[in-house]
Protein backbone atom coordinates (compact mmCIF):
# COMPACT_ATOMS: atom_id res chain seq x y z
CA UNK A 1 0.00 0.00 0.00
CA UNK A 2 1.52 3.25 -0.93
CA UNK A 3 1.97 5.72 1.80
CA UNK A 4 -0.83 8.63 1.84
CA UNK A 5 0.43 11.88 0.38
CA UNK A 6 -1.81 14.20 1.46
CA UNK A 7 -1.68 12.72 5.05
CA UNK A 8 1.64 13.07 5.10
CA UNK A 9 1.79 16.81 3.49
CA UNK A 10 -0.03 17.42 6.83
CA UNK A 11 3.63 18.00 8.42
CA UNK A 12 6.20 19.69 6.82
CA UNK A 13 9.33 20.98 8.44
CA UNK A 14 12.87 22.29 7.43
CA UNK A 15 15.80 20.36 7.73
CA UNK A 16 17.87 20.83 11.10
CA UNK A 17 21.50 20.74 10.52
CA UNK A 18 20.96 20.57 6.58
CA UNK A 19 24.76 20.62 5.61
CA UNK A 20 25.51 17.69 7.55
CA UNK A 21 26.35 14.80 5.50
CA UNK A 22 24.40 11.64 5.65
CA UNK A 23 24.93 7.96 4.29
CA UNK A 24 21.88 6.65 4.55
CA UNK A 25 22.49 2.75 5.18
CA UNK A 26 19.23 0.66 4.21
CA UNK A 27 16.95 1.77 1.53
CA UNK A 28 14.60 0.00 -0.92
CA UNK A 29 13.57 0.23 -4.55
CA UNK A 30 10.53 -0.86 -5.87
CA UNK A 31 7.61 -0.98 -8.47
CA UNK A 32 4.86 -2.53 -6.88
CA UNK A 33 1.17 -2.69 -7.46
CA UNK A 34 0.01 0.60 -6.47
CA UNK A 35 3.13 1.27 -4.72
CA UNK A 36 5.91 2.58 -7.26
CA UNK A 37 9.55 3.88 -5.57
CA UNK A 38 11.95 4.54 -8.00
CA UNK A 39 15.13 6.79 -7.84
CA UNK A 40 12.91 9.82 -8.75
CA UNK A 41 10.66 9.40 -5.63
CA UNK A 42 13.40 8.74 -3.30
CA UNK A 43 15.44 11.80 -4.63
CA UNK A 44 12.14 14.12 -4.40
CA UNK A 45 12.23 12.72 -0.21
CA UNK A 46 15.61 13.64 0.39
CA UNK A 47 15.02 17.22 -0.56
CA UNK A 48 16.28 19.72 2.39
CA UNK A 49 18.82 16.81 4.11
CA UNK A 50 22.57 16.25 2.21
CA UNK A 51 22.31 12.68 1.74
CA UNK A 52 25.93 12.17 0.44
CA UNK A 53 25.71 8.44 -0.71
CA UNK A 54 23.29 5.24 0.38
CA UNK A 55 23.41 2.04 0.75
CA UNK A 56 20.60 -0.56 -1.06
CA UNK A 57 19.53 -3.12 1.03
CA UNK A 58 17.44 -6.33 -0.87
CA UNK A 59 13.74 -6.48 -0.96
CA UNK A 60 12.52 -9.27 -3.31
CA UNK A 61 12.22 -6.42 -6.22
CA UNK A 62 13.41 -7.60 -9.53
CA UNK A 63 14.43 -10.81 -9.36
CA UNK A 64 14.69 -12.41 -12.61
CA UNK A 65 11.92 -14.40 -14.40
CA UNK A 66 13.36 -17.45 -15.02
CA UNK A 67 16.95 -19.12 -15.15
CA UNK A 68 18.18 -21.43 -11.98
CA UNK A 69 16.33 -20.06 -8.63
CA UNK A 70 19.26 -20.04 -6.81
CA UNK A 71 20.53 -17.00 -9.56
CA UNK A 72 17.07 -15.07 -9.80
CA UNK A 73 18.10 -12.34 -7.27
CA UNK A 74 20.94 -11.82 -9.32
CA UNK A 75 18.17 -9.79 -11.17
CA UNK A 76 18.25 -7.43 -8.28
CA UNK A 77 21.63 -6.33 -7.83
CA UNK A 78 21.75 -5.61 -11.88
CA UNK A 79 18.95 -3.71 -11.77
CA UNK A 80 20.13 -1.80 -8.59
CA UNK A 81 23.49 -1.10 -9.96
CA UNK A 82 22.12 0.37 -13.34
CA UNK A 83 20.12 2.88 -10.81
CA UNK A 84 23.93 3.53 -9.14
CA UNK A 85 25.37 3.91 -12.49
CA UNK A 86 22.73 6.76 -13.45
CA UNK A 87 23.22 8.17 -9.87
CA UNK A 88 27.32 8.55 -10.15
CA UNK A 89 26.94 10.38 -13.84
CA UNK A 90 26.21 12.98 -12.00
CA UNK A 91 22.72 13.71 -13.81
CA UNK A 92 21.02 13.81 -10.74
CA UNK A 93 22.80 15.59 -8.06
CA UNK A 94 25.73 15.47 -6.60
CA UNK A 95 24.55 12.47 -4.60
CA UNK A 96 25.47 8.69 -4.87
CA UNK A 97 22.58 6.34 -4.83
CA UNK A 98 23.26 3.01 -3.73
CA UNK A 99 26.85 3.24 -3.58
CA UNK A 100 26.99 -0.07 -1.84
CA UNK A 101 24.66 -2.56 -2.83
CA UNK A 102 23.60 -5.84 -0.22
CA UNK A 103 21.63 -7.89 -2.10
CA UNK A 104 19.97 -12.05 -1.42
CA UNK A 105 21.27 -14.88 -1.35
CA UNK A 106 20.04 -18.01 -0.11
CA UNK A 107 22.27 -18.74 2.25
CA UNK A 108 20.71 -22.25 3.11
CA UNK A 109 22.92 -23.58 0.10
CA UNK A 110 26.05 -23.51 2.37
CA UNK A 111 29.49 -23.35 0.56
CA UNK A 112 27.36 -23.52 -2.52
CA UNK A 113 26.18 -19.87 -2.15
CA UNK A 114 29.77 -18.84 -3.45
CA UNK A 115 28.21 -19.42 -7.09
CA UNK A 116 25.60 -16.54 -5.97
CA UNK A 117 28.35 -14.42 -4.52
CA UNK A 118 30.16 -14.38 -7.28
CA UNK A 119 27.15 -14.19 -9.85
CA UNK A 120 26.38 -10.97 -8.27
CA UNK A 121 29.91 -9.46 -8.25
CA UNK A 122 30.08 -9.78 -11.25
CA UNK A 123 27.46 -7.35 -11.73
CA UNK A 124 27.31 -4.93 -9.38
CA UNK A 125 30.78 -3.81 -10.73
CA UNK A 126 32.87 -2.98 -7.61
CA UNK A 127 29.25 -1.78 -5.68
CA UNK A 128 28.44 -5.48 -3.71
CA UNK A 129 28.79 -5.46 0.11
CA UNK A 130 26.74 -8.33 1.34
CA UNK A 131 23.76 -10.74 2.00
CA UNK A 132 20.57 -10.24 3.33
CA UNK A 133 18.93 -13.47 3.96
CA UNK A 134 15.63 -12.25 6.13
CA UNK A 135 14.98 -14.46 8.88
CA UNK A 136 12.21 -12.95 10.26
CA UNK A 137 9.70 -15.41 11.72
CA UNK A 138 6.42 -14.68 14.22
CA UNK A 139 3.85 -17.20 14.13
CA UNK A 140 1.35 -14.12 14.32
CA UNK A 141 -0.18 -13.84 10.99
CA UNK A 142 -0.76 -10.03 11.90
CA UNK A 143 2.84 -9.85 12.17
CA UNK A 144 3.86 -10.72 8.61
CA UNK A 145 0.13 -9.33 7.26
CA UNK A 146 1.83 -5.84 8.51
CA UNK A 147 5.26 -6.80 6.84
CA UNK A 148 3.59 -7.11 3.31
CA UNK A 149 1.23 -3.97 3.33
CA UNK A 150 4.15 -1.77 4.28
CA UNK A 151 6.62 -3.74 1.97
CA UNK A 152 3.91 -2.88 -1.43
CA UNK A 153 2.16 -6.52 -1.10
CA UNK A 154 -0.91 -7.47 -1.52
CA UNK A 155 -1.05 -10.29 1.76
CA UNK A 156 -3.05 -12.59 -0.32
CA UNK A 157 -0.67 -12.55 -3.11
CA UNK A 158 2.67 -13.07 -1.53
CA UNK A 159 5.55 -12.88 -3.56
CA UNK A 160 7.21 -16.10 -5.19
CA UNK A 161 10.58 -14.20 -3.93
CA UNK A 162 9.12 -13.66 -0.26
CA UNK A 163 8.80 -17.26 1.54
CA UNK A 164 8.40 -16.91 5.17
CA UNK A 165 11.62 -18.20 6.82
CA UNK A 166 11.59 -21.31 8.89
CA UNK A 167 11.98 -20.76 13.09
CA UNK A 168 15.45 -21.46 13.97
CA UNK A 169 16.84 -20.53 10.86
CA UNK A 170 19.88 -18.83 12.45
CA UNK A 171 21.44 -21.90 14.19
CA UNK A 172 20.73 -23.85 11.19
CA UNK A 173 23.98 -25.58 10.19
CA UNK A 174 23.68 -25.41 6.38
CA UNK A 175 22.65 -21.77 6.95
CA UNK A 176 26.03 -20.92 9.04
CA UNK A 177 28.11 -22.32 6.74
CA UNK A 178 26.86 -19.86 3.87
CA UNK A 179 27.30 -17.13 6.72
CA UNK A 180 31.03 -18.78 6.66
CA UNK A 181 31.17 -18.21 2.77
CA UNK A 182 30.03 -14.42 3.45
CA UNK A 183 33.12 -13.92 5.79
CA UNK A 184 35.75 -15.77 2.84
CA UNK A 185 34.44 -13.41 0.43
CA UNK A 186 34.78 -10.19 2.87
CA UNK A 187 30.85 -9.77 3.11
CA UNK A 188 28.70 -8.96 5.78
CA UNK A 189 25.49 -10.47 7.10
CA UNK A 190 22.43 -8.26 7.35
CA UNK A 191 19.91 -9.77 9.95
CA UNK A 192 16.77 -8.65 9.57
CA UNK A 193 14.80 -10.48 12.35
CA UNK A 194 12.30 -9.98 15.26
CA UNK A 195 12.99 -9.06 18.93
CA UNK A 196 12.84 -12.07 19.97
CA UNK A 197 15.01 -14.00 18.21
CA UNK A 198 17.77 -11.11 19.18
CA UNK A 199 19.74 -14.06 21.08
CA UNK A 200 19.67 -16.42 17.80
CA UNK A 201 21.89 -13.60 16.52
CA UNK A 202 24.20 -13.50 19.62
CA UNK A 203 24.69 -17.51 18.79
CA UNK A 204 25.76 -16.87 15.30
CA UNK A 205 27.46 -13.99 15.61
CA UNK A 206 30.06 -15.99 18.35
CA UNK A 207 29.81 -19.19 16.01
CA UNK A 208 31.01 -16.46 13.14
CA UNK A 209 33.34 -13.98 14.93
CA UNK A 210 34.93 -13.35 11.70
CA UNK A 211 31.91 -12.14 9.56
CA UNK A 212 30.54 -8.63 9.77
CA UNK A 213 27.33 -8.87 11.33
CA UNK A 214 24.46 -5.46 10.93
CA UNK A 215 21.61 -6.12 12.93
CA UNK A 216 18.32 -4.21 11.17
CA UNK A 217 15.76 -1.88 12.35
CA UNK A 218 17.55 -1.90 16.09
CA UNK A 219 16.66 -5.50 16.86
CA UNK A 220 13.15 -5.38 14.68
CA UNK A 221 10.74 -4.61 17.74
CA UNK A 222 7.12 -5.74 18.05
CA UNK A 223 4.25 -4.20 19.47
CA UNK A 224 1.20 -5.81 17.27
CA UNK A 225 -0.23 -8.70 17.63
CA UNK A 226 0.55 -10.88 20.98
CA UNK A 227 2.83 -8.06 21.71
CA UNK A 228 0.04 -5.39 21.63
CA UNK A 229 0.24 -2.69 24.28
CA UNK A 230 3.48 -4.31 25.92
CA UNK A 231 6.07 -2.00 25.10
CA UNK A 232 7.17 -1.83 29.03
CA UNK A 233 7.50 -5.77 28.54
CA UNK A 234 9.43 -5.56 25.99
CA UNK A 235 11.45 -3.56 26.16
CA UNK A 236 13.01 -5.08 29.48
CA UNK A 237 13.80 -8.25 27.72
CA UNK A 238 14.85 -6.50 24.48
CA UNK A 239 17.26 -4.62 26.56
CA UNK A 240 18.48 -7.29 28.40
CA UNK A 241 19.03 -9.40 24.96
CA UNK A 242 20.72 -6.54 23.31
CA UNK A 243 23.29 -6.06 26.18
CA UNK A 244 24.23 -9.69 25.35
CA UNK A 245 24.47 -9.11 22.10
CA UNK A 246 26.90 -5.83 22.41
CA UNK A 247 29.48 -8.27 23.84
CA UNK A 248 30.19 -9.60 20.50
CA UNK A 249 32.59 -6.84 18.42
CA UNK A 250 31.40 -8.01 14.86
CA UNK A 251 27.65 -7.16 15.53
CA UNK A 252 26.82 -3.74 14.48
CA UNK A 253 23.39 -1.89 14.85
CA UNK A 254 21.13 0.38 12.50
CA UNK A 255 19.33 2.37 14.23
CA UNK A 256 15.94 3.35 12.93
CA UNK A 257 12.82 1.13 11.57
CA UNK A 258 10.60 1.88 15.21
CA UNK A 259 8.13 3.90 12.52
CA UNK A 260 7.00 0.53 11.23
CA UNK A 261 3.93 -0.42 12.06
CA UNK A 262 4.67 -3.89 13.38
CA UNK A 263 6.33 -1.97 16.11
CA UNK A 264 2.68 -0.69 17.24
CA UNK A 265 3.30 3.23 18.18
CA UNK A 266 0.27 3.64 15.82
CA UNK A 267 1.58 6.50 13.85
CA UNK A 268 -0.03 5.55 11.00
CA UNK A 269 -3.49 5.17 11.94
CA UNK A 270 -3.58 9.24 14.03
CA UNK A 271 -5.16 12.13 12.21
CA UNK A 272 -1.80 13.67 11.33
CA UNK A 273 1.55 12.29 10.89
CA UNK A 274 4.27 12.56 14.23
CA UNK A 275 6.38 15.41 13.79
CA UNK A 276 10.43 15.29 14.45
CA UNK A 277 9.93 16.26 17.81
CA UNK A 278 6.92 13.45 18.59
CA UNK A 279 9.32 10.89 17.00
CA UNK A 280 12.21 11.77 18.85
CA UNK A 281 10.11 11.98 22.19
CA UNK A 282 9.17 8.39 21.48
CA UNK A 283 11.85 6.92 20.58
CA UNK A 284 14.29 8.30 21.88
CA UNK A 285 14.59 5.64 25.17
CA UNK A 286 15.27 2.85 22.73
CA UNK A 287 17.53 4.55 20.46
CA UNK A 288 20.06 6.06 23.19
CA UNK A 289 19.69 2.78 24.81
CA UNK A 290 21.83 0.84 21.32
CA UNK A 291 24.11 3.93 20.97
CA UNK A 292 24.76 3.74 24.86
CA UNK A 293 25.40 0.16 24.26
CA UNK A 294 27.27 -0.02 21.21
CA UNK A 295 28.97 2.86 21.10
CA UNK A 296 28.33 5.45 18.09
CA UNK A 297 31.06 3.51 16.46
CA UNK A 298 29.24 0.78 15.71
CA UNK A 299 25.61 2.24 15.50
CA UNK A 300 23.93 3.89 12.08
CA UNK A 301 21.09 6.28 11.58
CA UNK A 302 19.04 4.06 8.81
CA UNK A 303 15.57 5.16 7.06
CA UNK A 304 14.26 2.18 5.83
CA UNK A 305 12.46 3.84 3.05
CA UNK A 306 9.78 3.72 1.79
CA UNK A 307 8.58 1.39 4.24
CA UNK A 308 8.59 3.50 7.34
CA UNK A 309 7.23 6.22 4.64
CA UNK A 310 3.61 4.70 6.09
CA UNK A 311 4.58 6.77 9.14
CA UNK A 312 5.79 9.86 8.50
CA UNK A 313 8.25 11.96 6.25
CA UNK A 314 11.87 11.56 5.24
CA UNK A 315 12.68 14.80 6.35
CA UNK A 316 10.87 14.43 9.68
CA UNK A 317 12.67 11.34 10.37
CA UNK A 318 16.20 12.28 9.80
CA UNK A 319 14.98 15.72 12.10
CA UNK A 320 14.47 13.15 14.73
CA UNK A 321 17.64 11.68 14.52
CA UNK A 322 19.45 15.17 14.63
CA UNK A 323 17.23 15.91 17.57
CA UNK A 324 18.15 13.24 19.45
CA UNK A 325 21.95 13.42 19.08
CA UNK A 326 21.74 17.71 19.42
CA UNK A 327 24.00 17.46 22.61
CA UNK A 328 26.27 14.77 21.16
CA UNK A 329 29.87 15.01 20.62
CA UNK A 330 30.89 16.07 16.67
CA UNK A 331 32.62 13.22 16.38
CA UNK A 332 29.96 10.67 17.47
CA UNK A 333 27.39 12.85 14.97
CA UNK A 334 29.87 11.49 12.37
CA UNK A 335 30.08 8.12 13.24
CA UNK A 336 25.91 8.01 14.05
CA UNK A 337 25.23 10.05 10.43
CA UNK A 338 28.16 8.49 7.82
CA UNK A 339 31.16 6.99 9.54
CA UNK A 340 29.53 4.15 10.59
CA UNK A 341 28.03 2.98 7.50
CA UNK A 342 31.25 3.97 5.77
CA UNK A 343 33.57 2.03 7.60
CA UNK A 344 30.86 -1.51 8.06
CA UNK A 345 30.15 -1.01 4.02
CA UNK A 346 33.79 -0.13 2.68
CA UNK A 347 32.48 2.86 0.68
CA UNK A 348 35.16 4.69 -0.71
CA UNK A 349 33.38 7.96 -1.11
């Protein structure tokens, strides 16, 4: 479902701090039914805030139609890096659109998945940074009903690309050893899961010590569903887990994605969308709660367009962020903003 213009249009701010550069570290593309987000839309959100470069992070868009299944998201990355070609001509803006480029794999195939790896380096021409293999799994069917509208699905049409993932995909063994192949080739893992399956992570990430991990959306919270009006309860546990998981130096955090509406602040359903200063009110317990954990260094400010789009404005959301980190050192601004997502994605900028 495509976000609601006009509700949106309801808030509009300036940009705080608009010369501060930004790498924005987990975007999507797509061209959905009824929901089309191209490089034209995402430029016109960006407008006020100087996004310097991003990062494209795989969502089941243009996978390729036929050809073995394990290759399909191939399709992906090449379509991705012909929107990072047009980006770095220059044409439109000074900016560089998915500069780095993590793309799917299945990683279930084990030491096989080096075929994939090297399918899509070949390419992405120099752009490839990683896997995301979304392991994701509730056995709420509001949970993943939520995941689809705000991903462009239609939930009784799921994807061919989208399967749910198994429970206990994370300690799988075939699935650790492609994690394995990730850390040969000098690529990271992106773990998109839910809250509580934080300490799967923790496992593999001490299994894999030598692979790059970035744990999503700050951990992927849930408040719909079974978890409904129990953001006190979960929040103790998801602290607790995430204090585990800090011990582990290859884990690194994005911090953003609590505008989704699986994570049940109910943005999207209020007469008007939150402005910077609701957002940072809100959220700002469980954000300074990762940095305080992880350091700056190892934390991200992320978007996760256009799906948190369903909740309020690009510029509003990157206010937030600047409004929560106003008293902050300059040199953890940098690391929360760009040097983060510089250094975990290699991006030579």
């Amino acid at each position: 479902m495509a976000p609601r213009a006009e509700w949106l249009d309801q808030v509009t701010e300036a940009a705080l701090d608009p010369d501060r550069p930004i790498v924005d570290p987990h975007h999507h593309l797509w061209d959905r039914p009824n929901f089309r987000y191209l490089l034209d839309e995402f430029l016109a959100d960006q407008q006020g805030h100087n996004i310097v470069a991003t990062v494209y992070v795989q969502a089941a868009s243009f996978h390729r139609a036929d050809g073995p299944e394990p290759l399909r998201p191939v399709g992906e990355t090449e379509f991705v890096n012909g929107v990072a070609a047009m980006s770095a001509s220059g044409l439109y803006g000074a900016s560089r659109m998915n500069a780095g480029i993590v793309g799917h794999a299945n990683l279930r195939l084990g030491s096989a998945v080096a075929e994939v790896l090297d399918a899509h380096l070949a390419v992405a021409r120099g752009r490839f940074r990683g896997i995301r293999h979304a392991v994701a799994s509730n056995p709420d069917p509001a949970v993943d009903r939520a995941i689809m509208i705000a991903a462009g699905w239609d939930p009784a049409k799921p994807p061919p690309a989208r399967p749910v993932p198994p429970p206990g995909l994370l300690g799988d063994a075939a699935f650790r050893e492609g994690v394995a192949t990730l850390g040969r080739y000098g690529m990271s893992f992106d773990a998109w899961l839910y809250h509580p399956q934080i300490p799967e992570l923790t496992a593999l990430a001490r299994a894999r010590p030598e692979v790059t991990i970035i744990l999503d959306h700050v951990g992927g919270v849930l408040g719909i569903g079974p978890y409904a009006g129990k953001h006190t309860e979960v929040m103790a546990k998801w602290k607790a887990d995430m204090a585990e998981l800090a011990t582990c130096p290859n884990v690194n955090v994005k911090v953003g994605g609590l505008t989704m509406p699986i994570c049940g602040f109910g943005w999207e359903t209020a007469p008007k969308p939150p402005t910077s200063e609701q957002l940072a009110a809100r959220t700002r317990d469980w954000y300074l709660y990762v940095i305080d954990t992880f350091g700056p260094e190892r934390c991200m400010f992320e978007s996760n367009f256009p799906v948190d789009k369903s909740c309020c404005s690009y510029r509003v959301l990157w206010n937030a962020f600047k409004r929560l980190t106003a008293g902050f050192s300059e040199a953890d601004k940098t690391a929360l903003f760009s040097g983060t997502a510089k250094r975990v994605y290699r991006l030579e900028l």
